[in-house]
Protein backbone atom coordinates (compact mmCIF):
# COMPACT_ATOMS: atom_id res chain seq x y z
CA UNK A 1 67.90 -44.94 12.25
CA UNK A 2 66.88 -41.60 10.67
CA UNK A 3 64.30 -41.05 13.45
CA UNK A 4 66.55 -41.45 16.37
CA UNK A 5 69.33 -39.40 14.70
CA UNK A 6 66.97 -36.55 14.33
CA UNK A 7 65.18 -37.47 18.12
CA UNK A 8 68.75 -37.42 19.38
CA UNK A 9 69.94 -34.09 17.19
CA UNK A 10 66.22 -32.62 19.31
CA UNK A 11 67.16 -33.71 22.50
CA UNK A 12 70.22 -31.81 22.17
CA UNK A 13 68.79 -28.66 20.93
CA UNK A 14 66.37 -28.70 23.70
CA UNK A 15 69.36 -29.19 26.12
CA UNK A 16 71.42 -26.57 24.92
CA UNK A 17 68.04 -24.61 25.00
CA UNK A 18 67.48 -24.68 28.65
CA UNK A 19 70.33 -22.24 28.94
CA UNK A 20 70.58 -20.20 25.91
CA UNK A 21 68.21 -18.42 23.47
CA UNK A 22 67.83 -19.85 19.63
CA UNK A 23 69.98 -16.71 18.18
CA UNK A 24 72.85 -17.79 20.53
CA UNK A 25 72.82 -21.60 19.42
CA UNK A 26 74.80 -21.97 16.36
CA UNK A 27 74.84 -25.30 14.85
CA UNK A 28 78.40 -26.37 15.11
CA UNK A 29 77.37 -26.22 19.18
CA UNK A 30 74.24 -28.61 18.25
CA UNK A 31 77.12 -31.01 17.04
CA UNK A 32 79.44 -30.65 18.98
CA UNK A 33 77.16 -31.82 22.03
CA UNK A 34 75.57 -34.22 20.13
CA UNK A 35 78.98 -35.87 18.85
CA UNK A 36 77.90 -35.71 15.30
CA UNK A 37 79.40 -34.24 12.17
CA UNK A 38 77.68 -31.00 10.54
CA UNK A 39 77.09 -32.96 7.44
CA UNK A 40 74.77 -35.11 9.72
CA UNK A 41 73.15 -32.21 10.75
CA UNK A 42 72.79 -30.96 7.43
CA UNK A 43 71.27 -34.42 6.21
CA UNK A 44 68.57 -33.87 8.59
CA UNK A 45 67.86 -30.06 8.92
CA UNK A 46 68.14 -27.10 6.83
CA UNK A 47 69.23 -24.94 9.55
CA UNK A 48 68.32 -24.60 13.53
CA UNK A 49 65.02 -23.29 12.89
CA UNK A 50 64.10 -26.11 10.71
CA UNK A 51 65.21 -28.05 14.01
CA UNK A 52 63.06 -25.88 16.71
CA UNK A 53 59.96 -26.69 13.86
CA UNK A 54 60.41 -30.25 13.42
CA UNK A 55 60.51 -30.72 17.39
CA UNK A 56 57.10 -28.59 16.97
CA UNK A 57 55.89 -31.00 14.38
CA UNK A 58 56.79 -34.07 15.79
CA UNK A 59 55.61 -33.54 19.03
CA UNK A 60 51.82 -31.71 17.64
CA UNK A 61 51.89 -34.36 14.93
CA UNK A 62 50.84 -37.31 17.57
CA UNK A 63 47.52 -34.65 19.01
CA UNK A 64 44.05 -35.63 17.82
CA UNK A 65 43.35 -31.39 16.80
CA UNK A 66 39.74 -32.46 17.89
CA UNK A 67 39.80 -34.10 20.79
CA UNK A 68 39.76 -31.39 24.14
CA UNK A 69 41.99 -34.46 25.91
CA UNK A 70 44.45 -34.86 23.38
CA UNK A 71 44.85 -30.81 22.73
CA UNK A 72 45.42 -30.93 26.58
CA UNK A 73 47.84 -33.32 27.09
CA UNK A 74 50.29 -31.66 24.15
CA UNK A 75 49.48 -28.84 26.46
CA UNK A 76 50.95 -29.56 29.22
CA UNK A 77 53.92 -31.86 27.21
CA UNK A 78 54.32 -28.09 26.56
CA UNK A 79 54.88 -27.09 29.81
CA UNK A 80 57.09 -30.12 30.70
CA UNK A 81 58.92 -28.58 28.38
CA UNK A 82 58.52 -25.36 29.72
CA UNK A 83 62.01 -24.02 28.39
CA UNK A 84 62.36 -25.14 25.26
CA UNK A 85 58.87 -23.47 24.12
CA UNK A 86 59.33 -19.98 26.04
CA UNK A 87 62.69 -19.45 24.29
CA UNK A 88 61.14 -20.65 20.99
CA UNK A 89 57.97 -18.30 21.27
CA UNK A 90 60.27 -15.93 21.98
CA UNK A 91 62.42 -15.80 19.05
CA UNK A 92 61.37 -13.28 16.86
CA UNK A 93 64.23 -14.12 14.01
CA UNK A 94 64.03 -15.25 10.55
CA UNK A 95 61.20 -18.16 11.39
CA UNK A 96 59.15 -18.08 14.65
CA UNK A 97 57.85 -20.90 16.60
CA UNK A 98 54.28 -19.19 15.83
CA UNK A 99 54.31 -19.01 12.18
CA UNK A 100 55.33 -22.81 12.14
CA UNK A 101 52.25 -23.43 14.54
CA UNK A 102 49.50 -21.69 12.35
CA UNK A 103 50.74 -23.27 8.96
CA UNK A 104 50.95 -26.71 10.84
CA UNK A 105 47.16 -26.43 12.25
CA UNK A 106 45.54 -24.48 9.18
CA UNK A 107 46.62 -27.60 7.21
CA UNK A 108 45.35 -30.12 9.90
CA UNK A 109 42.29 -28.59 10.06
CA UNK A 110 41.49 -28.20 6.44
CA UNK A 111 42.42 -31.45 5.94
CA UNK A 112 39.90 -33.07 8.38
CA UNK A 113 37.59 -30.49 7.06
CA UNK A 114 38.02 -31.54 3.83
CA UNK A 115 37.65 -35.19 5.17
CA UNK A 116 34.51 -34.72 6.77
CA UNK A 117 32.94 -32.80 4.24
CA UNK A 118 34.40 -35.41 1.32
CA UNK A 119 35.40 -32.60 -0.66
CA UNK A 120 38.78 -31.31 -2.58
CA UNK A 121 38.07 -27.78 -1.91
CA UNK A 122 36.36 -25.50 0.90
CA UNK A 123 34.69 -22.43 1.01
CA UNK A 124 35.90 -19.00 1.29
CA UNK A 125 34.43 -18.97 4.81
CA UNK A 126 35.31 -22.15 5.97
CA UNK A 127 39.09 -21.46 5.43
CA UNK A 128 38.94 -18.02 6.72
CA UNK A 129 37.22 -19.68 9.75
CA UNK A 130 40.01 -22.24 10.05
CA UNK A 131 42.97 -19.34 9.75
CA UNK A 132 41.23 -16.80 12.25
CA UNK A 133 40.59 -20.00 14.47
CA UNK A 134 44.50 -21.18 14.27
CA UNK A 135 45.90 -17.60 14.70
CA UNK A 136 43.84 -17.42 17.86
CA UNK A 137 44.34 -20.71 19.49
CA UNK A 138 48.24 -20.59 18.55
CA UNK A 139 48.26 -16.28 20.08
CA UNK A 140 46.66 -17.83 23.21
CA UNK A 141 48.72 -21.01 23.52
CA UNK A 142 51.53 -18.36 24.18
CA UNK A 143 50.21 -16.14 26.24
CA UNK A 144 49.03 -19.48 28.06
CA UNK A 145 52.45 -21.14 28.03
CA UNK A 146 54.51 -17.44 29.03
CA UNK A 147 52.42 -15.72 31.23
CA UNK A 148 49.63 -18.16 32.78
CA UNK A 149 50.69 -20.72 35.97
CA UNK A 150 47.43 -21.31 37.24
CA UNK A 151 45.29 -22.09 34.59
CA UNK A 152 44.93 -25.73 33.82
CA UNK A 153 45.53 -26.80 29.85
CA UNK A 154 41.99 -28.78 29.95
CA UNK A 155 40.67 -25.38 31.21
CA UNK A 156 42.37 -23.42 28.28
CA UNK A 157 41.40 -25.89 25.48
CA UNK A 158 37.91 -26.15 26.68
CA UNK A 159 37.90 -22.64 26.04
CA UNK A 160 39.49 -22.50 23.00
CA UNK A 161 37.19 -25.23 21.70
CA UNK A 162 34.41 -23.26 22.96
CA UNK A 163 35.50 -20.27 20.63
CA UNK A 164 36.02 -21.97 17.72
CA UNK A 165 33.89 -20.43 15.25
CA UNK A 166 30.48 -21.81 14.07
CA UNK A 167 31.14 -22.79 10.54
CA UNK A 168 34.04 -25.24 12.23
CA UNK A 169 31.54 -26.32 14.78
CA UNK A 170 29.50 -27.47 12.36
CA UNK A 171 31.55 -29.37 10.18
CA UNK A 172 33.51 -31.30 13.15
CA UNK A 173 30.93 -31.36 15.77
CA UNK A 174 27.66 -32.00 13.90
């Protein structure tokens, strides 16, 4: 029941999105047009921006982060949801989309490092590897989703896979 509250609370946000930036959206709108009460709301979410993240999460948290077919396909979910992304990228309040999508993958990623490598800890290269990698991919996943309409997402992640630095390579492709 928890799940499709929230799923229904995200649809409605995403709605209300397609017309209006995050700064305009204040959450007794989010429950008004979702015909909830702001406790509800409040059960679920800290605040709107915990909302715009946990739409990020849920929808990255079903990609395989190393599989070029899976990146591509939450890719262009992306640009389905074409609207709700560009206004989130484009906030630049208290928590951008961005910051949410570098924490997200620089834990996924030292996780399956950490995985692979059947370790508790990595090196200092390793993680600085993973961060510069994650800063990158999530910088060009933007400028992919806002200014890009011809490039295909398997094109971009190829690339981006393709750039991933060497001590990453190694552990996940060797």
């Amino acid at each position: 029941m928890a799940e499709r509250t929230k799923l229904w609370i995200a649809n409605t946000m995403k709605e209300l999105m397609k017309n209006q930036s995050i700064d305009k959206i204040r959450v007794t709108e989010i429950c008004r047009r979702a015909e909830i009460e702001r406790p509800t709301f409040y059960y679920h979410f800290q605040d709107k921006y915990d909302l715009v993240a946990w739409i990020f999460f849920h929808d990255a948290f079903q990609t395989d982060v190393l599989s070029v077919e899976s990146a591509a396909k939450s890719m262009n979910k992306m640009r389905q949801d074409f609207l709700f992304y560009k206004r989130a990228y484009e906030d630049t309040s208290q928590n951008p989309l961005w910051q949410y999508m570098v924490e997200y993958f620089v834990k996924r990623y030292t996780e399956e490092a950490k995985a692979v490598l059947g370790t508790d800890t990595l090196d200092t290269q390793t993680i600085y590897s993973i961060r510069l990698y994650c800063y990158g991919t999530a910088g060009m996943t933007r400028e992919w989703l806002l200014n890009d309409n011809i490039t295909p997402a398997e094109t971009i992640v190829t690339m981006m896979f393709q750039s991933m630095p060497e001590a990453m390579k190694r552990i996940f492709y060797n």
